[in-house]
N, C-alpha and C. Protein backbone atom coordinates (compact mmCIF):
# COMPACT_ATOMS: atom_id res chain seq x y z
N UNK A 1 224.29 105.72 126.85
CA UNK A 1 225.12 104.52 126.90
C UNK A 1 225.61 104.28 128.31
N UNK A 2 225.81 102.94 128.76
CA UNK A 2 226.01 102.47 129.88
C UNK A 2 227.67 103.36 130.57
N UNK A 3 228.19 103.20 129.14
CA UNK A 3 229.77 103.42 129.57
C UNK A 3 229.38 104.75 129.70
N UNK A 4 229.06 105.66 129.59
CA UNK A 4 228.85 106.95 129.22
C UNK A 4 228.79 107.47 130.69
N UNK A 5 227.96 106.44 131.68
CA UNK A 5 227.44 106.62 132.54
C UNK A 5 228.28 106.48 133.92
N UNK A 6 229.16 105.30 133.23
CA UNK A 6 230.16 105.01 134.04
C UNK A 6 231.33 106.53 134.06
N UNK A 7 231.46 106.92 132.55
CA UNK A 7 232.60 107.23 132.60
C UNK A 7 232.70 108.99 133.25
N UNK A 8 231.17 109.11 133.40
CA UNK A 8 230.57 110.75 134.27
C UNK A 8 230.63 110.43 135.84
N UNK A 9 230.24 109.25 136.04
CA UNK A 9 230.14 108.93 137.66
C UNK A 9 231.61 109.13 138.03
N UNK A 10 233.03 108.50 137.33
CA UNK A 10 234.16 107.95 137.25
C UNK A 10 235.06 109.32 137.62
N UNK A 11 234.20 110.62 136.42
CA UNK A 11 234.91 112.00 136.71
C UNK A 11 234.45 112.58 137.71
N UNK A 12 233.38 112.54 137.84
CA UNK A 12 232.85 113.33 139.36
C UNK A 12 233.48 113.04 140.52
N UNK A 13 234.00 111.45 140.52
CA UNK A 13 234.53 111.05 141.68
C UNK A 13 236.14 111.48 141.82
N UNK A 14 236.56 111.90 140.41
CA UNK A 14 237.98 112.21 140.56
C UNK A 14 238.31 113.59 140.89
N UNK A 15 236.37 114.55 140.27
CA UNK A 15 236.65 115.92 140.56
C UNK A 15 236.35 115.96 142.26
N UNK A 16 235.79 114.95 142.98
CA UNK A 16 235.55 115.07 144.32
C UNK A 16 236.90 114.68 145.17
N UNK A 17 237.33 113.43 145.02
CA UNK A 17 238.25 113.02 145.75
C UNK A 17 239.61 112.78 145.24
N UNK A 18 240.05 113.48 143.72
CA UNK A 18 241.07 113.30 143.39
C UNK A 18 241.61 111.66 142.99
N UNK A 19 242.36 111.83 141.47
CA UNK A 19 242.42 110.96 140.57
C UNK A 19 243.16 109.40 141.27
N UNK A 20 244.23 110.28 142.73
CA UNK A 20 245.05 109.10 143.47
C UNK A 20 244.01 108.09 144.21
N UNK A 21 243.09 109.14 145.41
CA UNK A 21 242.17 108.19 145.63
C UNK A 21 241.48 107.20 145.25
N UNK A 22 240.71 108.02 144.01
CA UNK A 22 239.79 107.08 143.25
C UNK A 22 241.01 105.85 142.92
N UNK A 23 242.00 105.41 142.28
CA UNK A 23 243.14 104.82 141.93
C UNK A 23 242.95 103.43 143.18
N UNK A 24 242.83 104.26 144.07
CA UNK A 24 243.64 103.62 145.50
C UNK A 24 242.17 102.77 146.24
N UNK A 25 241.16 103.40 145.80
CA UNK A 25 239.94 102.97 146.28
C UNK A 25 239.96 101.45 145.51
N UNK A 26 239.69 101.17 144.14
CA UNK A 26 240.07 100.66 143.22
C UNK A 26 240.81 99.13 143.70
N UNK A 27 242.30 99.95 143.68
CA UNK A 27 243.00 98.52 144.20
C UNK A 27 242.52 97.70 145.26
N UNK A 28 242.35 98.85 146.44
CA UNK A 28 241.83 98.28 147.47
C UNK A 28 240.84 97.41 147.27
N UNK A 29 239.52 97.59 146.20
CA UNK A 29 238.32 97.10 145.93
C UNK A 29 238.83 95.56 145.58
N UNK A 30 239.80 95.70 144.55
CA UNK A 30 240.75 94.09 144.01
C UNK A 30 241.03 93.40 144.81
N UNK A 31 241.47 93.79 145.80
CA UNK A 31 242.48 93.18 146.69
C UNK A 31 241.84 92.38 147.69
N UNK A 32 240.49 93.35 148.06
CA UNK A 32 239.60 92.53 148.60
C UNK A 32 238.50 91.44 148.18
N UNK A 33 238.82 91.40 146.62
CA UNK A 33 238.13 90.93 145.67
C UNK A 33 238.92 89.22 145.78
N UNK A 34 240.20 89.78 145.96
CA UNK A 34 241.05 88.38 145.91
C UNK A 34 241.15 87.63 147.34
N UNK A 35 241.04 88.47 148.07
CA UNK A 35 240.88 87.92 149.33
C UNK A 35 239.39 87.41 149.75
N UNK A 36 238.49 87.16 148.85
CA UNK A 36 237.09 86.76 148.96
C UNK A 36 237.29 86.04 148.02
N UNK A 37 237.89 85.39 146.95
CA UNK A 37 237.88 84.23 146.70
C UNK A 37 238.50 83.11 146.87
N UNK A 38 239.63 83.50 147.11
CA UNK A 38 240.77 82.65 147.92
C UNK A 38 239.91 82.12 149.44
N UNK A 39 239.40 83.07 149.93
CA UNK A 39 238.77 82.49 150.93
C UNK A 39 237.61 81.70 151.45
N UNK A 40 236.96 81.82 150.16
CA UNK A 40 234.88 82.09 149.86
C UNK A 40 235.69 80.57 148.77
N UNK A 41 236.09 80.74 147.71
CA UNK A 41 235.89 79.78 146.95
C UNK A 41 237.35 78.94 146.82
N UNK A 42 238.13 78.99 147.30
CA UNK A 42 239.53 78.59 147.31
C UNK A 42 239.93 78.28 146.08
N UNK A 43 239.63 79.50 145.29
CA UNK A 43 240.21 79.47 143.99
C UNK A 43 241.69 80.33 143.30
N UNK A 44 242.52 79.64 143.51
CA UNK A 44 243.58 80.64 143.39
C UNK A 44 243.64 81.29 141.82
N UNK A 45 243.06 80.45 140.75
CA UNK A 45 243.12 80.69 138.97
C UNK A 45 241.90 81.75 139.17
N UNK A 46 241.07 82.56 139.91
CA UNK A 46 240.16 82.87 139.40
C UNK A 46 240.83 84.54 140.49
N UNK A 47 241.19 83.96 141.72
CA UNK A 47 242.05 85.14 141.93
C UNK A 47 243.24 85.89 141.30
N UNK A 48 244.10 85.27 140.68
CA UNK A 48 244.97 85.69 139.97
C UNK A 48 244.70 87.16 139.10
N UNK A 49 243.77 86.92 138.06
CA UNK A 49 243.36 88.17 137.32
C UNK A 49 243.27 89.16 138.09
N UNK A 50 242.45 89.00 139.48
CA UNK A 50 242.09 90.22 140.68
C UNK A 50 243.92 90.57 141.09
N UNK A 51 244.06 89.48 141.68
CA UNK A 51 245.56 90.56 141.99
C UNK A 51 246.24 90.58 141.21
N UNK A 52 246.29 90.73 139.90
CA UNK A 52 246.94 91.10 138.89
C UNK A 52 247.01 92.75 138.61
N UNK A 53 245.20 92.90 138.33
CA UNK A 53 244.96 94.29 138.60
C UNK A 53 244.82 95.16 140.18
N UNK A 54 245.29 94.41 141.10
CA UNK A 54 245.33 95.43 142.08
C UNK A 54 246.82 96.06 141.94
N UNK A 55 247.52 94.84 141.09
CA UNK A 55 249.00 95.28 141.37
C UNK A 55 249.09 96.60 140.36
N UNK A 56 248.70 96.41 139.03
CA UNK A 56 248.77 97.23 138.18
C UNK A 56 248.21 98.92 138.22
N UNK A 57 246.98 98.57 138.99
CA UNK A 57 246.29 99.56 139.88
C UNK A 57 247.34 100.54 140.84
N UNK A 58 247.58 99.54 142.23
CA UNK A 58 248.86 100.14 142.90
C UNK A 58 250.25 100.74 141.92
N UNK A 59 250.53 99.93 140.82
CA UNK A 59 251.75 100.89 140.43
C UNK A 59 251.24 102.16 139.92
N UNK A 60 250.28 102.44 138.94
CA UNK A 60 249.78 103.05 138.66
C UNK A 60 249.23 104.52 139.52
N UNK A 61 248.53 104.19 140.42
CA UNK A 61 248.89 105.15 142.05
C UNK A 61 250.08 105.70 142.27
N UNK A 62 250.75 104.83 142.60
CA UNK A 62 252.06 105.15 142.81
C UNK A 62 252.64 106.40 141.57
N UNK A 63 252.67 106.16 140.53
CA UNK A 63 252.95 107.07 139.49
C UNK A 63 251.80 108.17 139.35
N UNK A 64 251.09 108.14 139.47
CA UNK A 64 249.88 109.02 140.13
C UNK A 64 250.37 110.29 141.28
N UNK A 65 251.26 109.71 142.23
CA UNK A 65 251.59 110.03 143.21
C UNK A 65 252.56 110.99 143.30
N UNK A 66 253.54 110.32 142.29
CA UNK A 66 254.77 111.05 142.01
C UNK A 66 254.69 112.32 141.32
N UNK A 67 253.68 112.13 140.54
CA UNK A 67 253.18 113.20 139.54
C UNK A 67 252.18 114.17 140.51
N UNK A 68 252.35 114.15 141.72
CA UNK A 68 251.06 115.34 142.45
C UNK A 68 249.81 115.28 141.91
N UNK A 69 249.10 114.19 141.19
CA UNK A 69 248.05 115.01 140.72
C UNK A 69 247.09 114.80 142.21
């Protein structure tokens, strides 16, 4: 299964670089996601969802953070 595939690539990367990174890679990925459409398509309704989840992402880190893992 596809997800299956995702969800082995997903642990390897957390057993390599730790669960905050991967987290932080993530947002970052959003963030630049929103900043390429806002800019590329000047769509602010289609950015929204993207920085929605970078934000949720970042808090999420953040509590990530607090917790040492």
């Amino acid at each position: 299964m596809a997800s299956e595939n995702i969800s082995d690539t997903l642990e390897q990367m957390i057993d390599k670089h730790g669960l905050l990174h991967v987290l932080t890679a993530l947002d970052l990925i959003c963030t630049e996601k929103v900043e390429h459409i806002k800019v590329n398509w000047q769509d602010p309704v289609t950015a929204k969802p993207w920085e929605r989840a970078s934000n949720a992402l970042y808090t999420a880190s953040k509590s990530v953070e607090d917790l040492g893992i």
